[in-house]
C-alpha atoms as a PDB file:
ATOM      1  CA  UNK A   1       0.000   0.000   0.000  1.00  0.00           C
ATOM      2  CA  UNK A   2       1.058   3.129  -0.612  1.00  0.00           C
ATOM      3  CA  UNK A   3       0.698   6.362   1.912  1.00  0.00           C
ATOM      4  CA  UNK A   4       3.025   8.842   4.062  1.00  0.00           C
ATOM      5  CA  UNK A   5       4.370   6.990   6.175  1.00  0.00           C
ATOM      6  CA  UNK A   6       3.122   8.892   9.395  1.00  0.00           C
ATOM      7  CA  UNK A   7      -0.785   7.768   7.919  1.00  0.00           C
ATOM      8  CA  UNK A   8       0.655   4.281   7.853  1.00  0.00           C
ATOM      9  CA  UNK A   9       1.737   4.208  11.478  1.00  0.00           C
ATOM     10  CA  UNK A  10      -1.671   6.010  13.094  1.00  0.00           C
ATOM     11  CA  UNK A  11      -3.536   3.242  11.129  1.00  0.00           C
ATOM     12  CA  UNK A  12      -1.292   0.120  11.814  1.00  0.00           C
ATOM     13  CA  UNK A  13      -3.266  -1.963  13.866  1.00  0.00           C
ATOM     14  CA  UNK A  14      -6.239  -2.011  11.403  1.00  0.00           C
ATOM     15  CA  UNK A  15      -3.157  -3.302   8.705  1.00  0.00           C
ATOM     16  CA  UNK A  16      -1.777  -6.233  10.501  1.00  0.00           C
ATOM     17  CA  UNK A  17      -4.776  -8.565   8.602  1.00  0.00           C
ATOM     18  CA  UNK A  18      -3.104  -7.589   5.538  1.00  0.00           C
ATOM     19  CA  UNK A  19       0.326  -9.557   6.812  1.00  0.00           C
ATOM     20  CA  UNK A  20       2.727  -6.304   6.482  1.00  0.00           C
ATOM     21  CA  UNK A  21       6.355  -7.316   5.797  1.00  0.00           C
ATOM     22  CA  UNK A  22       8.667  -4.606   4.550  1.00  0.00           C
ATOM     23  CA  UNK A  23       8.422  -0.886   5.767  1.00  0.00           C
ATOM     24  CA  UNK A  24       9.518   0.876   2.096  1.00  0.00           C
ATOM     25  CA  UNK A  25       9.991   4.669   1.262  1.00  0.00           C
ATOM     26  CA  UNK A  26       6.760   4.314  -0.569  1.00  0.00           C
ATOM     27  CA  UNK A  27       4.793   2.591   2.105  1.00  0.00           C
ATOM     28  CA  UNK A  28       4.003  -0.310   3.629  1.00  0.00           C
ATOM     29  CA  UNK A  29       4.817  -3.813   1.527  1.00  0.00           C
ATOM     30  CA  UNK A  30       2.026  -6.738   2.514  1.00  0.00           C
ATOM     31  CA  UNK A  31       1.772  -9.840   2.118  1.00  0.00           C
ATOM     32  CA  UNK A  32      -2.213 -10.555   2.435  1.00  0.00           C
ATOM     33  CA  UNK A  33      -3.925 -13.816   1.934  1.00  0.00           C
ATOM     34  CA  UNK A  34      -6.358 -12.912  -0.835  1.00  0.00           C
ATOM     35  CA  UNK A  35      -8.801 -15.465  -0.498  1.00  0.00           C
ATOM     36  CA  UNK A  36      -9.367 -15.004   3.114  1.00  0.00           C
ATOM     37  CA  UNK A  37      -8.608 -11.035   3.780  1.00  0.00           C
ATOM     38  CA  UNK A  38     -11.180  -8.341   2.584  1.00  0.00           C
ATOM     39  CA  UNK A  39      -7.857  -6.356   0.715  1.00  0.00           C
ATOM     40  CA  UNK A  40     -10.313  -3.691  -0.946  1.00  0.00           C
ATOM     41  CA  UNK A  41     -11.987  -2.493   2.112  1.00  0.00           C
ATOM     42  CA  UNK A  42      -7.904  -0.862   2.849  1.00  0.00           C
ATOM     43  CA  UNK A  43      -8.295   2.774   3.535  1.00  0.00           C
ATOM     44  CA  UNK A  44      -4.905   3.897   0.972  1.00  0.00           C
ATOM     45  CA  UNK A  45      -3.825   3.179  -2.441  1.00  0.00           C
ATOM     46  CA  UNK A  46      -2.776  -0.321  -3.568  1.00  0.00           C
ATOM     47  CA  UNK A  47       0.148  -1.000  -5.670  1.00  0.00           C
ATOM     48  CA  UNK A  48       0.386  -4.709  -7.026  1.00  0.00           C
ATOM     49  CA  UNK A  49       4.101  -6.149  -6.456  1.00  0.00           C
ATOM     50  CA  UNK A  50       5.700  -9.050  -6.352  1.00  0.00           C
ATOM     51  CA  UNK A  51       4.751 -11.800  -3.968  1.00  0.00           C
ATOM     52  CA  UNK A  52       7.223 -11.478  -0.933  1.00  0.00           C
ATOM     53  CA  UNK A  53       8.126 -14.865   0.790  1.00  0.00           C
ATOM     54  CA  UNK A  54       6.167 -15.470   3.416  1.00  0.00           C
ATOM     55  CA  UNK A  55       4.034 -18.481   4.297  1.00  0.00           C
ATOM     56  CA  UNK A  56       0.310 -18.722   4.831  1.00  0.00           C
ATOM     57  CA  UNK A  57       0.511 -20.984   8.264  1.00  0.00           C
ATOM     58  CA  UNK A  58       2.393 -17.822  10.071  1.00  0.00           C
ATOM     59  CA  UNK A  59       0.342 -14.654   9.518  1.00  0.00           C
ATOM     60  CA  UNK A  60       0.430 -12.500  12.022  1.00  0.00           C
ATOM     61  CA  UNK A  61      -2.530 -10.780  13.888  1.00  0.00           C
ATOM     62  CA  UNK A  62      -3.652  -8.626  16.477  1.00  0.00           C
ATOM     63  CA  UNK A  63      -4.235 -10.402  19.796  1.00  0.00           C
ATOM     64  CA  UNK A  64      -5.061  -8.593  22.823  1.00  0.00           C
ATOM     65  CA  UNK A  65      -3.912  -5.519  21.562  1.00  0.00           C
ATOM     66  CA  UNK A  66      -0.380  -7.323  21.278  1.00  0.00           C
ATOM     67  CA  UNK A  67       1.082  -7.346  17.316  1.00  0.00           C
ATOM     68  CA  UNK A  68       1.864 -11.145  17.248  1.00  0.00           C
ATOM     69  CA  UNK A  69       4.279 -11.133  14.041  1.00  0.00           C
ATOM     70  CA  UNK A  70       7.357 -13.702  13.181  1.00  0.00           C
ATOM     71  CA  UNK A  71      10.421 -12.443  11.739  1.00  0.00           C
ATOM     72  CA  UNK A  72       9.066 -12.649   8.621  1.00  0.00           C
ATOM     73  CA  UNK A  73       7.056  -9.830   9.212  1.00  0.00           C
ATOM     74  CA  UNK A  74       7.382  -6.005   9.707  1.00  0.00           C
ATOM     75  CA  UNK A  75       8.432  -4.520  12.769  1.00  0.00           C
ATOM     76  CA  UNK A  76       5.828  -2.853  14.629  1.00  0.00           C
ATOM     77  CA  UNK A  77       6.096   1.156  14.591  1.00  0.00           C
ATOM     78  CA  UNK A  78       7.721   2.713  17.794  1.00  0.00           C
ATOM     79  CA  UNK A  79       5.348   2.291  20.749  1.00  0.00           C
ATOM     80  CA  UNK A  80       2.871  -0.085  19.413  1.00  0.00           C
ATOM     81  CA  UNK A  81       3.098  -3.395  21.766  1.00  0.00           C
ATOM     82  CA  UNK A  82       4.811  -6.408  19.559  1.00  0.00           C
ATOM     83  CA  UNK A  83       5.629 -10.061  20.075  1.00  0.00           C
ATOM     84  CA  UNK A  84       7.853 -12.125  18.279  1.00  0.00           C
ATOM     85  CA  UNK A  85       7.020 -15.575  17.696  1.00  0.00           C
ATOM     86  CA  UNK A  86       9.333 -17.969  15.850  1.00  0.00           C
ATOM     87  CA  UNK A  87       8.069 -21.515  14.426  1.00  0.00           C
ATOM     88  CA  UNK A  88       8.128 -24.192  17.361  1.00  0.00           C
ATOM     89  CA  UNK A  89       6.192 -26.719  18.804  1.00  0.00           C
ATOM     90  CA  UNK A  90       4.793 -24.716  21.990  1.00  0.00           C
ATOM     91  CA  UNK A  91       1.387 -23.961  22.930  1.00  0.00           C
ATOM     92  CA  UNK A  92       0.019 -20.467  22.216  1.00  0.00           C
ATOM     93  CA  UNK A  93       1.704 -18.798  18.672  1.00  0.00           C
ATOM     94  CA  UNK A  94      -2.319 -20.257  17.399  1.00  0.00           C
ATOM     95  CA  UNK A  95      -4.184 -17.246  18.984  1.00  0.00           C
ATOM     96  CA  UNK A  96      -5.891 -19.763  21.134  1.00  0.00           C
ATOM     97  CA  UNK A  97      -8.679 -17.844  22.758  1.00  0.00           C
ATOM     98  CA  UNK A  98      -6.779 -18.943  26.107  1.00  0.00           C
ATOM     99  CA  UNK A  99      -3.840 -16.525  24.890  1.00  0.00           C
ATOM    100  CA  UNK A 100      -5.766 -14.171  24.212  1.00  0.00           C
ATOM    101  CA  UNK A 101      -7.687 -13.405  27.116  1.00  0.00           C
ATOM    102  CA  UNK A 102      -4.506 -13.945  29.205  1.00  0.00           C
ATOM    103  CA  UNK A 103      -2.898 -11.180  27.671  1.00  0.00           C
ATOM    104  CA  UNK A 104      -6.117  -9.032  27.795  1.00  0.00           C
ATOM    105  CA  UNK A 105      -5.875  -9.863  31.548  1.00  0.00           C
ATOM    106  CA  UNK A 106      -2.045  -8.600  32.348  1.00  0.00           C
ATOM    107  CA  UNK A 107      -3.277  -4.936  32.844  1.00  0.00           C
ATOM    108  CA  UNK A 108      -5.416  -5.950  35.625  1.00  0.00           C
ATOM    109  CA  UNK A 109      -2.506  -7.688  37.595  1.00  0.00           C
ATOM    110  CA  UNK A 110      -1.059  -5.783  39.885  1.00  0.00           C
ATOM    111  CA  UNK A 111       3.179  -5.041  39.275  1.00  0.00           C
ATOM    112  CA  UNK A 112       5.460  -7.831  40.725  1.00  0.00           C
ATOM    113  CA  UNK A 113       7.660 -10.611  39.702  1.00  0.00           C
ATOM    114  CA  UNK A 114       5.863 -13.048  37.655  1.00  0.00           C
ATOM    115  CA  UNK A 115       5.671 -16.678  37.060  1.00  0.00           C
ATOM    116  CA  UNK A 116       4.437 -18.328  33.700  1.00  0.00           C
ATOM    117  CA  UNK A 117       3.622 -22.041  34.784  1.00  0.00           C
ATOM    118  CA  UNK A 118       3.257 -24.033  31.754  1.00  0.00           C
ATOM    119  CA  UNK A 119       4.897 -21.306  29.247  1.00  0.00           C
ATOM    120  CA  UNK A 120       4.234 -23.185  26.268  1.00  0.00           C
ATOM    121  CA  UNK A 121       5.601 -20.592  23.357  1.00  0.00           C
ATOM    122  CA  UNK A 122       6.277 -18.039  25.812  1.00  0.00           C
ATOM    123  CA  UNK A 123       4.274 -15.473  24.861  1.00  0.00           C
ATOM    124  CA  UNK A 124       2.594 -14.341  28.346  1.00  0.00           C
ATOM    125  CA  UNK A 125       6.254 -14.326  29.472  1.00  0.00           C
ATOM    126  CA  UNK A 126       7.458 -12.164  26.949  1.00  0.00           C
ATOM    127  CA  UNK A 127       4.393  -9.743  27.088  1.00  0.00           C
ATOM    128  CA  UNK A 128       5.255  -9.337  30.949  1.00  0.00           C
ATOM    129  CA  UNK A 129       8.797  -8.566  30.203  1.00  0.00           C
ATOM    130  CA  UNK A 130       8.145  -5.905  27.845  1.00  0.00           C
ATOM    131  CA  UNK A 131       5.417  -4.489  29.925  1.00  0.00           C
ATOM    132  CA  UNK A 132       9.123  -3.754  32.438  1.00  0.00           C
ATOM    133  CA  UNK A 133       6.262  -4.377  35.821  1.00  0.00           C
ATOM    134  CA  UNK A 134       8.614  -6.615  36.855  1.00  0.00           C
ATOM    135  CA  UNK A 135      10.950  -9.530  36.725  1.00  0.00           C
ATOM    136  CA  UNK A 136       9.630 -12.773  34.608  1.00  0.00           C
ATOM    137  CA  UNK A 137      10.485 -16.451  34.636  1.00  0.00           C
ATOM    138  CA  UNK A 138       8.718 -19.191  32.592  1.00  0.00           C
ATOM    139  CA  UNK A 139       8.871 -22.644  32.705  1.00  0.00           C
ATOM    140  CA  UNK A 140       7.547 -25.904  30.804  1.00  0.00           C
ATOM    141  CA  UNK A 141       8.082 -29.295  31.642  1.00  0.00           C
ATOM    142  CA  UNK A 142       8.211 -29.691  27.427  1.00  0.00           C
ATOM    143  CA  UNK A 143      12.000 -28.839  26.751  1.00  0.00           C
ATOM    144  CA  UNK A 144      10.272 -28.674  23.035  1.00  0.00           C
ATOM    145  CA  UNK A 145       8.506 -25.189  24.331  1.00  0.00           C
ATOM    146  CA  UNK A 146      11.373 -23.900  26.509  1.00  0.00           C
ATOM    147  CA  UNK A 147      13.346 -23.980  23.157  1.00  0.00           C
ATOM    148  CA  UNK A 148      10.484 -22.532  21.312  1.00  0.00           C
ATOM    149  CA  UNK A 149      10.055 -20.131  23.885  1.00  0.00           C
ATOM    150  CA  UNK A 150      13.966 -19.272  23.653  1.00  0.00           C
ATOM    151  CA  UNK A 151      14.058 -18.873  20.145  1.00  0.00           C
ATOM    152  CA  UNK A 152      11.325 -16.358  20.316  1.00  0.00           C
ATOM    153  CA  UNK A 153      13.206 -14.661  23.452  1.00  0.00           C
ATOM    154  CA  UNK A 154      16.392 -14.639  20.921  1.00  0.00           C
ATOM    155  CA  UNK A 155      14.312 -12.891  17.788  1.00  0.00           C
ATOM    156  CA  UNK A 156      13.295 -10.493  20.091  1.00  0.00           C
ATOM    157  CA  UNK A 157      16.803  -9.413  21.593  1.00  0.00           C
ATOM    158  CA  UNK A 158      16.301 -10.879  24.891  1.00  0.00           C
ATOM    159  CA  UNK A 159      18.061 -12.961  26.773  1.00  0.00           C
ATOM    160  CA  UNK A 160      17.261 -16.667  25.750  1.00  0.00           C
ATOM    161  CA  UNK A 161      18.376 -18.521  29.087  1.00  0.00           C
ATOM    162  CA  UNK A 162      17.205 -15.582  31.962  1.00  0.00           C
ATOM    163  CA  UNK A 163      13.464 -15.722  30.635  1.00  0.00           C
ATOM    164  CA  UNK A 164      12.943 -19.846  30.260  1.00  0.00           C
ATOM    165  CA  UNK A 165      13.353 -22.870  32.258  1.00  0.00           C
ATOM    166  CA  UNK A 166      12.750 -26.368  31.914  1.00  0.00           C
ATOM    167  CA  UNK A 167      10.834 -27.700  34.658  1.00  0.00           C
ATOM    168  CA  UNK A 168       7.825 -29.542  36.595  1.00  0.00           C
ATOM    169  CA  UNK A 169       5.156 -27.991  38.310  1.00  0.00           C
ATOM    170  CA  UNK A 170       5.767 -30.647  40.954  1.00  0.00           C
ATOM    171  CA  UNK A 171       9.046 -29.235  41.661  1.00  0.00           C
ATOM    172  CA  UNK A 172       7.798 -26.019  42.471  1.00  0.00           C
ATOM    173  CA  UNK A 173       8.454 -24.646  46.152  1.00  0.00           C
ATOM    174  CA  UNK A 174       6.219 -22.553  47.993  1.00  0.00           C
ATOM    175  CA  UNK A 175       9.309 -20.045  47.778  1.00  0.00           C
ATOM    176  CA  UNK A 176       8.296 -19.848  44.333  1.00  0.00           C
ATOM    177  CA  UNK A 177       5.000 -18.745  43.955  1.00  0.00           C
ATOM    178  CA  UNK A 178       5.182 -16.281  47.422  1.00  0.00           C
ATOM    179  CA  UNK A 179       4.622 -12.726  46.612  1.00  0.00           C
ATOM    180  CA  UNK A 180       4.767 -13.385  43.035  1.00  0.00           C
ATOM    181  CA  UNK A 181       1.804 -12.483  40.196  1.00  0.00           C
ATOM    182  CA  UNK A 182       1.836 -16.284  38.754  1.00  0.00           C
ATOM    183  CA  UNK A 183       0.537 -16.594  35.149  1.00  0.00           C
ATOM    184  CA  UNK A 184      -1.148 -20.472  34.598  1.00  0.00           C
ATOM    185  CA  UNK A 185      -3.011 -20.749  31.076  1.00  0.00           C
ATOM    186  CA  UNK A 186      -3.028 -24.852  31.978  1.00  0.00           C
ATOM    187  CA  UNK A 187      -5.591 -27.840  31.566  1.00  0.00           C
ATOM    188  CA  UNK A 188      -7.392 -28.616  34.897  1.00  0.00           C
ATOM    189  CA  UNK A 189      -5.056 -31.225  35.723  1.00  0.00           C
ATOM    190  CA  UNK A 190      -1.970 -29.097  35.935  1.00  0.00           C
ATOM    191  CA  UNK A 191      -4.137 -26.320  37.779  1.00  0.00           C
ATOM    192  CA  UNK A 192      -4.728 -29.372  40.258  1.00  0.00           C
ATOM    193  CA  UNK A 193      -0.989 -29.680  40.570  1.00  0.00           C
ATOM    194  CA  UNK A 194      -0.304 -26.316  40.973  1.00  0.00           C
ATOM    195  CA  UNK A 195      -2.907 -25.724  43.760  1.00  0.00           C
ATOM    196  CA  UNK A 196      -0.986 -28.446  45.890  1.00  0.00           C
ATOM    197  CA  UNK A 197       1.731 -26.221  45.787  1.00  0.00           C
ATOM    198  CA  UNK A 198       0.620 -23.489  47.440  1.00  0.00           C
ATOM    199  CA  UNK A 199       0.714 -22.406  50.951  1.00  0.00           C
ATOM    200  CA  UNK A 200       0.033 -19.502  50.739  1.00  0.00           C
ATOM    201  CA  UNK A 201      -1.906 -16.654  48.575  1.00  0.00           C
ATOM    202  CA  UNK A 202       0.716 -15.385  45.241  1.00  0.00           C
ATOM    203  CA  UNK A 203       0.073 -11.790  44.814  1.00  0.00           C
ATOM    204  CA  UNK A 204      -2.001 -12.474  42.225  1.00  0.00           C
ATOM    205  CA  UNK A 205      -3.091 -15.068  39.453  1.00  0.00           C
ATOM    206  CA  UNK A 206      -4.274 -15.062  35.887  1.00  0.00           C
ATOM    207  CA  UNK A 207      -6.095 -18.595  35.406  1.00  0.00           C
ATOM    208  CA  UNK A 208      -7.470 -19.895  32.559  1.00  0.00           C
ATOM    209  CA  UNK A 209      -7.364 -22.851  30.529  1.00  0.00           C
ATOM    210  CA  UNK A 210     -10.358 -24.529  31.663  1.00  0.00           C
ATOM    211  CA  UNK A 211     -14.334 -24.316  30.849  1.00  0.00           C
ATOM    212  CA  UNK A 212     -17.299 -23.801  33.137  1.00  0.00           C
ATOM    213  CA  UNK A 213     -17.353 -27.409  34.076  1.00  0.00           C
ATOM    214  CA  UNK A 214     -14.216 -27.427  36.085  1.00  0.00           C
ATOM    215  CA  UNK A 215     -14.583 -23.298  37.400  1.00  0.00           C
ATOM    216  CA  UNK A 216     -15.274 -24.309  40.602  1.00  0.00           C
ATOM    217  CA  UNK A 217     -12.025 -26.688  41.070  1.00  0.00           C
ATOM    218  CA  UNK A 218      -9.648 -24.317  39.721  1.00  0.00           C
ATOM    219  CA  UNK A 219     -10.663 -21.344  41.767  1.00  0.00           C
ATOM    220  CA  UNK A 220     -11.787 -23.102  44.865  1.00  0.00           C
ATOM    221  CA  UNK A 221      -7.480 -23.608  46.609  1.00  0.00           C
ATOM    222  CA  UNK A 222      -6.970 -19.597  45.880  1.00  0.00           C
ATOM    223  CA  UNK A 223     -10.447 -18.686  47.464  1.00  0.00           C
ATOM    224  CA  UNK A 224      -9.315 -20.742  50.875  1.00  0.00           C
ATOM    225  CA  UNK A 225      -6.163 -18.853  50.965  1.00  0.00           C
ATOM    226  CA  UNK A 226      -8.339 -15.827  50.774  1.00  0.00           C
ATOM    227  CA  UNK A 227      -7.613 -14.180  47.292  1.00  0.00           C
ATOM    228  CA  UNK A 228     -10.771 -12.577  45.735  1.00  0.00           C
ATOM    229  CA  UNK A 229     -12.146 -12.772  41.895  1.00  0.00           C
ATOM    230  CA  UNK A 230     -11.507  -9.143  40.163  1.00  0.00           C
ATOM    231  CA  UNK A 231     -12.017 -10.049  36.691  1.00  0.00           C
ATOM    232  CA  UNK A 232     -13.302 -12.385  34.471  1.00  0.00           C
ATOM    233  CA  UNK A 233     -14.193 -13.681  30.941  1.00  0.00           C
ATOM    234  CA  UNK A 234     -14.675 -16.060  28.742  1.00  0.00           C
ATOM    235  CA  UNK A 235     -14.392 -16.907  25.120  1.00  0.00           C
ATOM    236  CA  UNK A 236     -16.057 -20.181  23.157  1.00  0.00           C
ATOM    237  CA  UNK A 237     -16.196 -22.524  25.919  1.00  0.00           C
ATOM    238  CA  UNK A 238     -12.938 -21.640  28.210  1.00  0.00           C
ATOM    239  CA  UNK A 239     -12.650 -18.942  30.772  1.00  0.00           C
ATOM    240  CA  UNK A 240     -10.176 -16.650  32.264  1.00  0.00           C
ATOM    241  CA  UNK A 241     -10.421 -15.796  36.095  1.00  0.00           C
ATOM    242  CA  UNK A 242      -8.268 -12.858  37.663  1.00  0.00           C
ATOM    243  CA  UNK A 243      -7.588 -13.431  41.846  1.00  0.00           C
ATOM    244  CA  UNK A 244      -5.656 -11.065  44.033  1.00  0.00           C
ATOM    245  CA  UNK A 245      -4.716 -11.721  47.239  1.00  0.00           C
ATOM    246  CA  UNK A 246      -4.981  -8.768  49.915  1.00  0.00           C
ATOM    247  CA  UNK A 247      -1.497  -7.452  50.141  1.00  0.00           C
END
């Protein structure tokens, strides 16, 4: 598309459908699936061009607010909130509803070191990190994802072995989750083994991961240590629960 560059930047996140790969001195070179995108309904002036590489199974997208782009892709204009995904086996580079209402959730958690429990991909870590509210590990017991995760970290110009760990939620302490803002987008039966962890309340949790059916299980360990539901949502048939505890 072609447009002053400063029009290109106000309207960016309205663009990102169109897969944008190459900021030019023209404008803005995409890469847009045209069977699936509505490409006429763009507000500037079209220029056909060659194809660029770029395959149809990573197209970025617009997730929480979050630019969710591979290397492949354009960089995001200065100040507009981007995540880096590169091709791995982890949970989460799909836009899984799950992800998504994760990172819608971060805003409401209150500033603190975090903990990502069952990283998968690694994007909830990375969006914590570049929020800078405070330091961020994440671990998977899937040294697939922790290298996923890594490679992602790496793309973005972070530091690959800081961020990730390999690891089981059994081996958690209850040094681990104190006074922490702990991050679990996790099937019930991890939630199970991450409520036998605790002893007492984290500062806060994000939980999700889980439908209606099994609500009740997941929240039930953080309501006996006294943290209180502040937010919550759902999308198809899996929720997302915010707790905070009362320091």
């Amino acid at each position: 598309m072609v447009a002053p560059h400063a029009a290109l930047v106000r309207s960016f996140g309205a663009l990102i459908p169109l897969q944008p790969v190459r900021w030019t001195d023209e404008g803005l070179l995409c890469a847009p699936d045209l069977a699936a995108e509505p490409v006429w309904d763009c507000p500037f002036p079209l220029a056909a061009v060659p194809r660029p590489p770029i395959t149809a199974d990573s197209p970025a997208g617009l997730v929480a607010g979050w630019y969710r782009r591979t290397e492949a892709h354009a960089p995001a204009p200065a100040g507009f909130p981007e995540l880096v995904q590169a091709a791995g086996e982890g949970f989460g580079p799909s836009d899984h509803p799950t992800t998504a209402m994760c990172l819608a959730a971060l805003p409401h958690l209150p500033d603190g070191p975090a903990l990502d429990v069952g990283c998968g991909s690694g994007l909830l870590t990375l969006a914590w990190h570049r929020t800078g509210r405070g330091p961020v590990v994440g671990f998977d017991a899937d040294p697939g994802a922790v290298r996923h995760a890594r490679r992602s970290a790496g793309l973005m110009g972070l530091d690959r072995g800081s961020l990730f760990r390999a690891g089981r939620i059994e081996a958690l302490g209850p040094a681990d989750v104190r006074d922490r803002v702990v991050l679990a987008n996790l099937p019930p039966v991890a939630h199970a083994q991450l409520a036998a962890r605790l002893r007492v309340a984290p500062r806060s949790v994000v939980l999700s991961g889980f439908t209606r059916r099994d609500r009740d299980r997941v929240l039930s360990p953080y309501r006996a240590l006294g943290m209180r539901r502040v937010r919550a949502a759902r999308r198809g048939r899996y929720e997302c629960h915010v707790l905070v505890g009362d320091a």
